[in-house]
C-alpha atoms as a PDB file:
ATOM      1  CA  UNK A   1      89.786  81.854  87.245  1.00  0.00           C
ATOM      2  CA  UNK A   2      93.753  80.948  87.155  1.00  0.00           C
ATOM      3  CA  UNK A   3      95.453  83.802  87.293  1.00  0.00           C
ATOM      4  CA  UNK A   4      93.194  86.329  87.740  1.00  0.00           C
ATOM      5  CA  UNK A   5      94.433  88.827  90.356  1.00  0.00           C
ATOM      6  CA  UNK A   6      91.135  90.722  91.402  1.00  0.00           C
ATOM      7  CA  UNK A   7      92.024  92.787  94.461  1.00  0.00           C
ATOM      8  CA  UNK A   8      89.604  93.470  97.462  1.00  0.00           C
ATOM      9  CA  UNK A   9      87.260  96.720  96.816  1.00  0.00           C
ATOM     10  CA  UNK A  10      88.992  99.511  98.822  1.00  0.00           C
ATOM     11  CA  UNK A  11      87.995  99.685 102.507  1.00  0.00           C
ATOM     12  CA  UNK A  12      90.143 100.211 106.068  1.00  0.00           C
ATOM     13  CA  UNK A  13      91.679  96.821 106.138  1.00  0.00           C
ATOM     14  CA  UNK A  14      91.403  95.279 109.197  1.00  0.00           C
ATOM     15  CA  UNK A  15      94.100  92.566 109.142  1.00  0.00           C
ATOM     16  CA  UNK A  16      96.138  93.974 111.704  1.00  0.00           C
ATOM     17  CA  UNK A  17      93.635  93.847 114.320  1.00  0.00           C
ATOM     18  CA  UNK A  18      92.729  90.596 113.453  1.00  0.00           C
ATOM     19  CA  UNK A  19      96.549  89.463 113.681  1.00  0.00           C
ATOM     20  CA  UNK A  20      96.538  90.960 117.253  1.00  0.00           C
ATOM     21  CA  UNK A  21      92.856  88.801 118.117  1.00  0.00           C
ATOM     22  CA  UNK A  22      94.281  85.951 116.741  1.00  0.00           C
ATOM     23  CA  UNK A  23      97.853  86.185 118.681  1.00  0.00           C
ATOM     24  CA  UNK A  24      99.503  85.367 115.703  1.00  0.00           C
ATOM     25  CA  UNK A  25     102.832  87.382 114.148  1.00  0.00           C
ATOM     26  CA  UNK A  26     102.988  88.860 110.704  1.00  0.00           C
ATOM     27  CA  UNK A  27     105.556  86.219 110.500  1.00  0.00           C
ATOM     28  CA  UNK A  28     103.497  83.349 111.200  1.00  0.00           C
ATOM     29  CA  UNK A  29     100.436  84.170 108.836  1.00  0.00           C
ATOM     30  CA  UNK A  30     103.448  84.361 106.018  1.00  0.00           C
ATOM     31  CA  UNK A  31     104.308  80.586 107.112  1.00  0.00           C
ATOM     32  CA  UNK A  32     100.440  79.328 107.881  1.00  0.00           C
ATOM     33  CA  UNK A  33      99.752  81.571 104.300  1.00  0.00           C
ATOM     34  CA  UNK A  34     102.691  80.745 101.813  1.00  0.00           C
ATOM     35  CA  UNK A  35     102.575  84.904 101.732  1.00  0.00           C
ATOM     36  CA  UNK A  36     105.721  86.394 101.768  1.00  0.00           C
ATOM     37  CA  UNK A  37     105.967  87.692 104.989  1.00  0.00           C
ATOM     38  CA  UNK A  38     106.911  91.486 102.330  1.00  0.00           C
ATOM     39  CA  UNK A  39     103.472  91.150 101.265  1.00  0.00           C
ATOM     40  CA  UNK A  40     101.535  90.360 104.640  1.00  0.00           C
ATOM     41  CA  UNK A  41     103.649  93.919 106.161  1.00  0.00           C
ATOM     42  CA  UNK A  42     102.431  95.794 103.062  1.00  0.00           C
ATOM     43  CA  UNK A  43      98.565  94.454 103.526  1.00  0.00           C
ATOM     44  CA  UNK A  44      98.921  95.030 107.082  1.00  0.00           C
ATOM     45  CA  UNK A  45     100.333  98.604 106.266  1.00  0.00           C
ATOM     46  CA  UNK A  46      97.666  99.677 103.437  1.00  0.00           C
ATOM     47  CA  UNK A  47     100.403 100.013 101.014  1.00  0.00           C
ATOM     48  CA  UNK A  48      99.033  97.689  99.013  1.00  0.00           C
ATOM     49  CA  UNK A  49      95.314  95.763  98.459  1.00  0.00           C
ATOM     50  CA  UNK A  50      94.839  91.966  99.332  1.00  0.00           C
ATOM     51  CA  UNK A  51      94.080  89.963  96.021  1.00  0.00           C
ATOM     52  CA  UNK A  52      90.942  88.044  95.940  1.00  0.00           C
ATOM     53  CA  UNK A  53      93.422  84.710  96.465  1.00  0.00           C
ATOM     54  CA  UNK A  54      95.763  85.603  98.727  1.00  0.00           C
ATOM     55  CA  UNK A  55      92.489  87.135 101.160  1.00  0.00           C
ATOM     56  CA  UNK A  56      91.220  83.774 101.258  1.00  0.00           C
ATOM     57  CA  UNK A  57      93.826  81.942 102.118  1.00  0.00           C
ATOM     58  CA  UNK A  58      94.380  84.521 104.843  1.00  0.00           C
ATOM     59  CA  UNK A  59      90.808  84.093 106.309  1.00  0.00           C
ATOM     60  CA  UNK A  60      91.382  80.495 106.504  1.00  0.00           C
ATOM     61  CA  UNK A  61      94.249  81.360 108.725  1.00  0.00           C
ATOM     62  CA  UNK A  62      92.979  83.219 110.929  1.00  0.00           C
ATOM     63  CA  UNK A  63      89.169  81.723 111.169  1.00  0.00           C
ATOM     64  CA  UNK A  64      87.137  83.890 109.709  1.00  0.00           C
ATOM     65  CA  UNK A  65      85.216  85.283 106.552  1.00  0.00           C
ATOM     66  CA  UNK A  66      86.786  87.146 104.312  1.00  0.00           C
ATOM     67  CA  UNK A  67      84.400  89.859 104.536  1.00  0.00           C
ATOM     68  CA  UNK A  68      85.969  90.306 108.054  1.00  0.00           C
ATOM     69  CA  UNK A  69      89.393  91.609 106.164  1.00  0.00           C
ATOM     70  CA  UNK A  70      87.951  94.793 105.576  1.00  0.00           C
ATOM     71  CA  UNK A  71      85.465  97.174 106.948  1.00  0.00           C
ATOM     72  CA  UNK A  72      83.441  97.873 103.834  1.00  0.00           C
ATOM     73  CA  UNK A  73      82.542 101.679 102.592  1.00  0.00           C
ATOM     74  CA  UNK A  74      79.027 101.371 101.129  1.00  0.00           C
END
């Protein structure tokens, strides 16, 4: 699925919490990531929704599922 940008379903993301849990900086997921450390601020923000990609690479980074990015509205 090259190129396909399929964005997480809408939920309150919980990245920044996570960040905080896993002592890391905004800064450092961008270099652990490849993320521009832009894009990381605006996920962390909720100006914008993590692609399908870029949220796994993130989980990987910080250790955990990717399901654990958001807390899901059912």
């Amino acid at each position: 699925m090259k190129g396909v940008n399929m964005a997480i379903p809408e939920g309150r993301c919980l990245l920044k919490p996570l960040l905080e849990r896993a002592k890391l900086s905004q800064s450092e997921l961008a270099k652990r990531t490849g993320i521009p450390r832009e894009m990381i601020v605006k996920y962390v923000h909720k100006r914008a929704p993590i692609p399908l990609d870029k949220a796994r690479m993130i989980s990987r980074a910080l250790n955990c599922m990717i399901d654990d990015l958001y807390e899901w509205n059912d």
